[in-house]
Structure formats: structure tokens, C-alpha cells
Protein backbone atom coordinates (compact mmCIF):
# COMPACT_ATOMS: atom_id res chain seq x y z
CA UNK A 1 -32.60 -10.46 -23.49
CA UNK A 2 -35.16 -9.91 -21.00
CA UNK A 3 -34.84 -5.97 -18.90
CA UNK A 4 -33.60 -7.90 -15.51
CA UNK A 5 -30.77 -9.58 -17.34
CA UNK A 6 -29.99 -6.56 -19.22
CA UNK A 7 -29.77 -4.45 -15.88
CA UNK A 8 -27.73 -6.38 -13.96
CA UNK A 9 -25.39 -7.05 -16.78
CA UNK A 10 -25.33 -3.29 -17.36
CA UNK A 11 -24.36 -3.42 -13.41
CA UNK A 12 -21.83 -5.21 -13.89
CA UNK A 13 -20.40 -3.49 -16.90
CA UNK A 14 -20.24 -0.01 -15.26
CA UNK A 15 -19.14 -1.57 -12.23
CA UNK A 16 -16.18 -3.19 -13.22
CA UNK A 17 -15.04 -1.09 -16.08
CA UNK A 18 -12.53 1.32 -14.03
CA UNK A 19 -11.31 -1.71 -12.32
CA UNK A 20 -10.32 -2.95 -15.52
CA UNK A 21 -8.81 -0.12 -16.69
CA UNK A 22 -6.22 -0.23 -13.89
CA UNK A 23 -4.76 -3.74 -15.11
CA UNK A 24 -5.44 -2.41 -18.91
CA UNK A 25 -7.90 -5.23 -19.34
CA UNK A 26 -10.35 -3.09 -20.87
CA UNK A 27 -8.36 -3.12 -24.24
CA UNK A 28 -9.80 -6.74 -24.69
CA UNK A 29 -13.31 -5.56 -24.86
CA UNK A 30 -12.57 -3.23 -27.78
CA UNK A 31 -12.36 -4.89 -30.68
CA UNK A 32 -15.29 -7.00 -29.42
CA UNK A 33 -17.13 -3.68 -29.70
CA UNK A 34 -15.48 -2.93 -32.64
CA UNK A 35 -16.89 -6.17 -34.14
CA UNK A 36 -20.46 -5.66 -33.28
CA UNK A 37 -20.56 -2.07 -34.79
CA UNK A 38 -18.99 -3.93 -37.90
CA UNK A 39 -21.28 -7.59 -37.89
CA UNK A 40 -25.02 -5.11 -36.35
CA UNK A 41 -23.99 -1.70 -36.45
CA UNK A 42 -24.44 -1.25 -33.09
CA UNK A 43 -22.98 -2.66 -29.65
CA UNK A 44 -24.60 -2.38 -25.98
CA UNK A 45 -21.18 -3.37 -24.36
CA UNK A 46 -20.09 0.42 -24.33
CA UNK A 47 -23.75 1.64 -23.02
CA UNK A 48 -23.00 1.36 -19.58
CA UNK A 49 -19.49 2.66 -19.84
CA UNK A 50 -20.47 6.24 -20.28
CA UNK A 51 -21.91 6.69 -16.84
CA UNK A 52 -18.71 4.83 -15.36
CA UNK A 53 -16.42 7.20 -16.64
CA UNK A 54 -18.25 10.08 -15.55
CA UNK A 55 -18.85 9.02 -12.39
CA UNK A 56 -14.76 8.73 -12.32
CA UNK A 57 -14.70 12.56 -12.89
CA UNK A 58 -17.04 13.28 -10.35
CA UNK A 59 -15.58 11.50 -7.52
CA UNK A 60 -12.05 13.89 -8.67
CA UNK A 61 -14.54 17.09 -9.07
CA UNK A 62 -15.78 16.89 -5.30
CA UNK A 63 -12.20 16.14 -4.22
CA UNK A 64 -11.17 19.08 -5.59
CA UNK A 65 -14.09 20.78 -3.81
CA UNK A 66 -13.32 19.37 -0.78
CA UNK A 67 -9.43 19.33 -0.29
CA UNK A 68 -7.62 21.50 1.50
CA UNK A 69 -3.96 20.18 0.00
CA UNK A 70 -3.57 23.38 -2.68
CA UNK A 71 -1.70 20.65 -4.21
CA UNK A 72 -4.25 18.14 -4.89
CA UNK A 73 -6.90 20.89 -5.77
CA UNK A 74 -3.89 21.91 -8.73
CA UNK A 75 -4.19 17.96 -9.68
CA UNK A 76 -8.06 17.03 -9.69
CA UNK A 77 -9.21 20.64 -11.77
CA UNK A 78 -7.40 19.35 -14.98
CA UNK A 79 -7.84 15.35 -14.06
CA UNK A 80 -11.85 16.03 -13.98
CA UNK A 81 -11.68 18.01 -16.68
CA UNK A 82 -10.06 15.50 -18.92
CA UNK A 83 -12.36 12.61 -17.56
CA UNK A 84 -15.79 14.70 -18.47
CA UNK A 85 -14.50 16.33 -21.77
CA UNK A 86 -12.72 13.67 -23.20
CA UNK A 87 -12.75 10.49 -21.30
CA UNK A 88 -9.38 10.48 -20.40
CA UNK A 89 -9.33 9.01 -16.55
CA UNK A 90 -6.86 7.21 -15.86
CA UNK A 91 -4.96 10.75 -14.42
CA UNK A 92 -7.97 11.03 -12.28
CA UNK A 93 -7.79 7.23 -11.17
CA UNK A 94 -3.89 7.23 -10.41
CA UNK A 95 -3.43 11.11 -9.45
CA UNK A 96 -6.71 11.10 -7.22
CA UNK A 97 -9.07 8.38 -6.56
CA UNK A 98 -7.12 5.66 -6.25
CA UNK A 99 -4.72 6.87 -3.92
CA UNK A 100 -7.90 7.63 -1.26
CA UNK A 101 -9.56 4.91 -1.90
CA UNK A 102 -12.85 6.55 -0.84
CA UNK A 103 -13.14 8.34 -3.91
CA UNK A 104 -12.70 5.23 -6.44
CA UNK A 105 -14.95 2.99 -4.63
CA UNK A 106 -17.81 5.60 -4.80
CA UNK A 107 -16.83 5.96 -8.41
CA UNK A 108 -17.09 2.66 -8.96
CA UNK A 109 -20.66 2.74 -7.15
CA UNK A 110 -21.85 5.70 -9.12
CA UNK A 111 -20.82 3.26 -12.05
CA UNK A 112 -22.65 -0.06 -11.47
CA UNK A 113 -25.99 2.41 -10.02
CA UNK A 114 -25.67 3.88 -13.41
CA UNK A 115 -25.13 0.88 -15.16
CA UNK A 116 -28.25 -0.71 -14.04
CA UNK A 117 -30.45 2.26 -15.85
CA UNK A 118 -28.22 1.65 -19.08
CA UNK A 119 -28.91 -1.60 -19.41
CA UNK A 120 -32.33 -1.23 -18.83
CA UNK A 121 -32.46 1.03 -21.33
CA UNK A 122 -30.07 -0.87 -24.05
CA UNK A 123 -28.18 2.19 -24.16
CA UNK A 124 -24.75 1.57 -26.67
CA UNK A 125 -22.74 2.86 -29.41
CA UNK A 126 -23.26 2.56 -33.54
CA UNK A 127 -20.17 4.12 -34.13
CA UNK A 128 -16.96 3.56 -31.95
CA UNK A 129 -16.59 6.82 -29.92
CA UNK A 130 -14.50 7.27 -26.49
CA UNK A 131 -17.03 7.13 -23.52
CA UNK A 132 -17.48 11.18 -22.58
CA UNK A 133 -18.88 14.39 -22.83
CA UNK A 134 -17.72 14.51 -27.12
CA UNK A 135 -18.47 11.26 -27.34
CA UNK A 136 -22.07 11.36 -26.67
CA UNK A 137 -23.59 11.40 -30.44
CA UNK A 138 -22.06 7.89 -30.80
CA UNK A 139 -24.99 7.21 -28.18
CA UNK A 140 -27.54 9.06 -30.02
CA UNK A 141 -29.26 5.92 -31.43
CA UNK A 142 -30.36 4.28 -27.91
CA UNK A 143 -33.64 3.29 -27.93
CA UNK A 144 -34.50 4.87 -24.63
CA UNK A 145 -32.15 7.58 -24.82
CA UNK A 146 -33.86 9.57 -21.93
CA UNK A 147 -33.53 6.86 -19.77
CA UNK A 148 -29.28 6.60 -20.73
CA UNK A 149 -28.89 10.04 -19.66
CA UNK A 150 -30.80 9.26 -16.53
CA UNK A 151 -28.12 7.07 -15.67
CA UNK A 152 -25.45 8.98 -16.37
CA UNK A 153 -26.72 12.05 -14.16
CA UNK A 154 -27.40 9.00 -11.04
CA UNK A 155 -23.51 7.94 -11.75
CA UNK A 156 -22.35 11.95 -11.25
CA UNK A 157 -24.34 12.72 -8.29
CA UNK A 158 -23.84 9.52 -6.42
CA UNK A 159 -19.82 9.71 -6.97
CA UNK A 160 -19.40 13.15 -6.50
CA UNK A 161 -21.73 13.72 -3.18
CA UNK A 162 -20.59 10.54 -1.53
CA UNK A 163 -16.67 11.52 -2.14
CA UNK A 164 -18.19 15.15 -1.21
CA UNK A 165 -19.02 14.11 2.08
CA UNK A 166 -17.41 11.36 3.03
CA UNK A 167 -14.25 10.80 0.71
CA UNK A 168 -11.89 13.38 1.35
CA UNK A 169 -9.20 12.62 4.31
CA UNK A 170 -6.11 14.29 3.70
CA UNK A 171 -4.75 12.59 6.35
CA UNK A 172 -5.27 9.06 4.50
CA UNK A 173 -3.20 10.11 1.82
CA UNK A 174 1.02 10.42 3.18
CA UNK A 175 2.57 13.66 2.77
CA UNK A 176 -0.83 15.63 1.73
CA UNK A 177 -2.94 17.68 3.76
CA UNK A 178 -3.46 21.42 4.38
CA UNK A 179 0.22 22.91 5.82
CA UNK A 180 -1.72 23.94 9.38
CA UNK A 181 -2.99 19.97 9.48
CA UNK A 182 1.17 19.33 8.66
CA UNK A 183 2.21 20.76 11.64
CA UNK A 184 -0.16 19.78 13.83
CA UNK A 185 1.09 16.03 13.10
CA UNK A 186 4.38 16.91 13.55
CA UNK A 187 3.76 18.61 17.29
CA UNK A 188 1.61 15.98 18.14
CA UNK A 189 4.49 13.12 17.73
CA UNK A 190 5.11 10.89 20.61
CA UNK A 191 8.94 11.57 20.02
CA UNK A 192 8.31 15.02 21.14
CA UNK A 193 7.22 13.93 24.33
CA UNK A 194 10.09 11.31 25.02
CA UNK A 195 13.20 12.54 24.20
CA UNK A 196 15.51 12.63 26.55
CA UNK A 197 17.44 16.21 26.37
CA UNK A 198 21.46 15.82 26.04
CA UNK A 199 23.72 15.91 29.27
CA UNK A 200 25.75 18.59 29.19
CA UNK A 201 29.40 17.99 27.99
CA UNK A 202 30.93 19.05 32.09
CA UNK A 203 28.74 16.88 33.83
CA UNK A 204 29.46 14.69 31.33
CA UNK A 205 33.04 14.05 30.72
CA UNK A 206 33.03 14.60 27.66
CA UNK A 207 35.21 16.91 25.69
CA UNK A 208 34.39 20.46 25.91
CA UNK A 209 35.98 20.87 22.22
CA UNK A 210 33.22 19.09 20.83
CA UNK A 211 30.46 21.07 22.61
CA UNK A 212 29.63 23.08 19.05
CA UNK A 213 28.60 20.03 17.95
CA UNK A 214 24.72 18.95 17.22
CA UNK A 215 23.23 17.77 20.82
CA UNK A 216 22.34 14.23 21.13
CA UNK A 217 18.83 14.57 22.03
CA UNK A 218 15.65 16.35 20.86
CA UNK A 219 12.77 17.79 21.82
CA UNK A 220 10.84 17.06 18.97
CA UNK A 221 10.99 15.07 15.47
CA UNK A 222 12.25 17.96 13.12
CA UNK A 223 14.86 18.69 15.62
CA UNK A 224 15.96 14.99 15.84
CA UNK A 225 16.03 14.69 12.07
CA UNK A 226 18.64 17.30 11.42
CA UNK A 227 21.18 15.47 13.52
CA UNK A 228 23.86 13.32 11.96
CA UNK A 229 23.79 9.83 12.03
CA UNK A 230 23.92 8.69 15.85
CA UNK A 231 21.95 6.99 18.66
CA UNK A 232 19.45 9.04 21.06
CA UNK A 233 18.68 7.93 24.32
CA UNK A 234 14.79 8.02 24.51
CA UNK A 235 12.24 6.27 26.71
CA UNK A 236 11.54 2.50 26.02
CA UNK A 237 8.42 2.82 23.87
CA UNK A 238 10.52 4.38 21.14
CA UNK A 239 13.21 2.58 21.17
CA UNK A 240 14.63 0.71 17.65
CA UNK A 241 13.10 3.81 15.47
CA UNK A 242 14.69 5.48 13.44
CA UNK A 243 14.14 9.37 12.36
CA UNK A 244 15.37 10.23 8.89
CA UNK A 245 17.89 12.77 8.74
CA UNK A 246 18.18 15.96 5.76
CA UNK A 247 20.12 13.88 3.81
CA UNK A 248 20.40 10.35 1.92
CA UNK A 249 21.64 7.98 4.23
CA UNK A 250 21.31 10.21 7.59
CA UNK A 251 19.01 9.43 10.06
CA UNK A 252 18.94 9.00 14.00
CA UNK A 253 18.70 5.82 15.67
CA UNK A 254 16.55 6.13 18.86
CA UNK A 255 17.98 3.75 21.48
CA UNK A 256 17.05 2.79 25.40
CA UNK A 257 20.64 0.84 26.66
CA UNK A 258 20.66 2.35 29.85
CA UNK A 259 24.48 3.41 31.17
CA UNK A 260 25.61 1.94 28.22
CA UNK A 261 24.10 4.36 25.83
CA UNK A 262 26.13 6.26 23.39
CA UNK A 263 25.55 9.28 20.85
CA UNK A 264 27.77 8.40 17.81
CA UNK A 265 27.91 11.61 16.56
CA UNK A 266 30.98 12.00 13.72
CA UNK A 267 32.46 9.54 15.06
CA UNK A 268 32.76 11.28 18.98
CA UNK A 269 31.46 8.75 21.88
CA UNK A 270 29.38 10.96 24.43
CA UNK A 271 27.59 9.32 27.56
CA UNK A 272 23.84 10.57 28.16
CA UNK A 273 21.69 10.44 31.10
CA UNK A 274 19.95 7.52 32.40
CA UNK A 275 15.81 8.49 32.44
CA UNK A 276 14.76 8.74 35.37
């Protein structure tokens, strides 16, 4: 096969192998491999593989670097580890990458880059070995060997610096991010800034009794959360949402019905104030 047709195919191989691994389509290209080792003793399908998986674990690496979520960085030590040592990626893919987006796309770059070199340089396998770091003798008989590990160093460093520096958002990824970044979201909610505080139970007719219960309004979204099921007078631009309460099935229902208006709170009817 001539060296162009061999690069782009390796391309292509390292490009789309972590692609296939999500739908489990890779499986289909084994015993293929398995075959060739068998019919030539040797197969260049699994060549460009090696620097696809790596590049996998490098993308996790540098978003272990880079988070600030302690809870992520707990996550993507062992999922890189098991991607380089052993070639184990898919908790790196599903734990990680995937999730961000950012990092498996630049994975998948730092595979077909890597590819290219690979199948320039027939890089495969005369024994059936998984594609990492203890699987690397089964590679031993490339004929430009050199050139394979080339490859697989382009893979690592253009997965890990591109998720380095431009992969990691916390933010992209719901309920992660660094606690300070947690709060800052929730202070910076527009429900903060539109709730309409409760009347008070004298001006409003209401039942004085029932004055120890939870106010109708809020001031911000944790606040408005821990109420029991009821309706919140807020400004139009909120209203129809609803604010998920402690519990399964509790919640508050943010409504703008003008006099009509009404804070169902266990089961007590209590008028609020018109915004003015």
C-alpha cells in the first residue's frame, strides 16, 4: 500500500477508535486482528490504536491538572492511570472526557494526528496485546519502530495540552466545580433578585396562628427551595418555574397572578402583595 494511503488510513483508525468504543463497535475489529496474527503473523489494524488510547489518558491527566472540582481530580488520577498502564479507558471516557466534551474531542485529535505517523510507519501487533503502556512489546516488530513511538508521544502532548488549556470548564459539567465557583452561581441567580418578600400575616388578613409557618417568598434560591410545596409571587420573567424543594416531590412553584395570587402552603391560603 503506498505511505499516503497508509497514513490517512492510520488517520482514520486512531481517529475513530474511541468513538467506537463508546457504541462497543470496536469488538468487531478483534477477531479481524486476531485473524491476521493467525493467517501473517502480524496485523497493522492495531498500529494506530496505541497512540489513540494514550491520547485518551492524556486528555484525563491534564483534567486532573487543571480541575478545581476535588472531586473530579479523585476520578481522573486512577482513570489516567488505568488508560496509560493498562489500556483500560473507557472510565476515563465516561467518568471524564466525555462528559466535557472538550477533553474527548482533543483526544480524539491527539488520536487521528498520531495515527497518521503510525500508518506511515506500518506500525502493528504480531501478537494480540491490549493497546498500552504493558502492551508495547506486542509492537516491538514495527518496521519503523522509532517513527511508532513518535506518534504516540504527538497523540499525548496534543490531547493533554489542548485539554490543558482549553478543556477544562467546570462550569460545563452540572453539579461540578470548585465549592467558591458553587456559590457564586447560586448568589448570582436571577431568583435572588425577583422575589417578592411575604406580606406580613396583619396587613394581610391572614391568620396570625399560622405566622410560625415557612414565609411565602424568598430572597434567594436556597431559601425558596426549603419551602413546602406552594406558589411564590415573583416578577413576570420568572414566572411558571419551579425551584426544587429538600425533598422528593417538594418544590415551589413561582407564579405572577396578580391579586389573585396565593401561597399554598400545607394546605393554608395566604394573599401576597401585588409588585409594584
Amino acid at each position: 500500500m503506498h505511505p499516503i494511503l497508509r497514513s490517512l488510513a492510520g488517520a482514520v483508525m486512531g481517529g475513530s477508535w474511541q468513538v467506537s468504543v463508546i457504541f462497543g463497535l470496536h469488538w468487531g475489529l478483534v477477531p479481524i486482528m486476531l485473524s491476521r496474527i493467525g493467517s501473517e503473523g502480524f496485523t497493522v489494524l492495531a498500529g494506530p490504536v496505541l497512540g489513540a488510547v494514550m491520547a485518551q489518558a492524556a486528555a484525563t491527566l491534564a483534567v486532573m491538572i487543571r480541575t478545581r472540582d476535588p472531586e473530579t481530580r479523585k476520578l481522573a488520577g486512577p482513570a489516567a492511570f488505568s488508560g496509560f498502564l493498562a489500556g483500560i479507558i473507557e472510565p476515563a471516557i465516561y467518568g471524564i472526557n466525555l462528559p466535557r466534551k472538550l477533553p474527548f474531542y482533543f483526544g480524539v485529535l491527539g488520536g487521528a494526528v498520531g495515527g497518521v505517523l503510525a500508518g506511515f510507519a506500518r506500525a502493528g501487533i504480531h501478537v494480540f496485546v491490549v493497546p498500552s503502556i504493558v502492551g508495547v512489546p506486542g509492537y516491538l516488530r514495527t518496521p519503523r519502530l522509532a517513527l511508532l513511538f513518535t506518534g504516540v508521544a504527538v497523540s499525548i502532548l496534543i490531547a493533554f495540552f489542548a485539554t490543558l488549556f482549553w478543556g477544562v470548564d467546570d462550569r460545563a459539567v452540572p453539579g461540578r466545580g470548585a465549592p467558591g465557583d458553587r456559590d457564586r452561581a447560586a448568589s448570582d441567580s436571577p431568583i435572588a433578585d425577583h422575589a417578592v418578600p411575604a406580606a406580613d400575616p396583619a396587613e394581610s388578613g391572614a391568620d396570625p396562628a399560622d405566622s410560625s409557618r415557612p414565609s411565602a417568598g424568598s430572597d434567594s434560591a436556597a431559601s425558596a427551595a426549603a419551602q413546602p410545596a406552594g406558589d411564590v409571587l415573583v416578577a413576570a420573567p420568572l414566572a411558571g418555574r419551579i425551584i426544587p424543594g429538600p425533598g422528593p416531590g417538594s418544590g415551589v412553584l413561582l407564579r405572577d397572578d396578580g391579586d389573585g395570587a396565593r401561597n399554598r402552603t400545607r394546605g393554608v391560603h395566604r394573599p401576597l402583595p401585588r409588585e409594584r
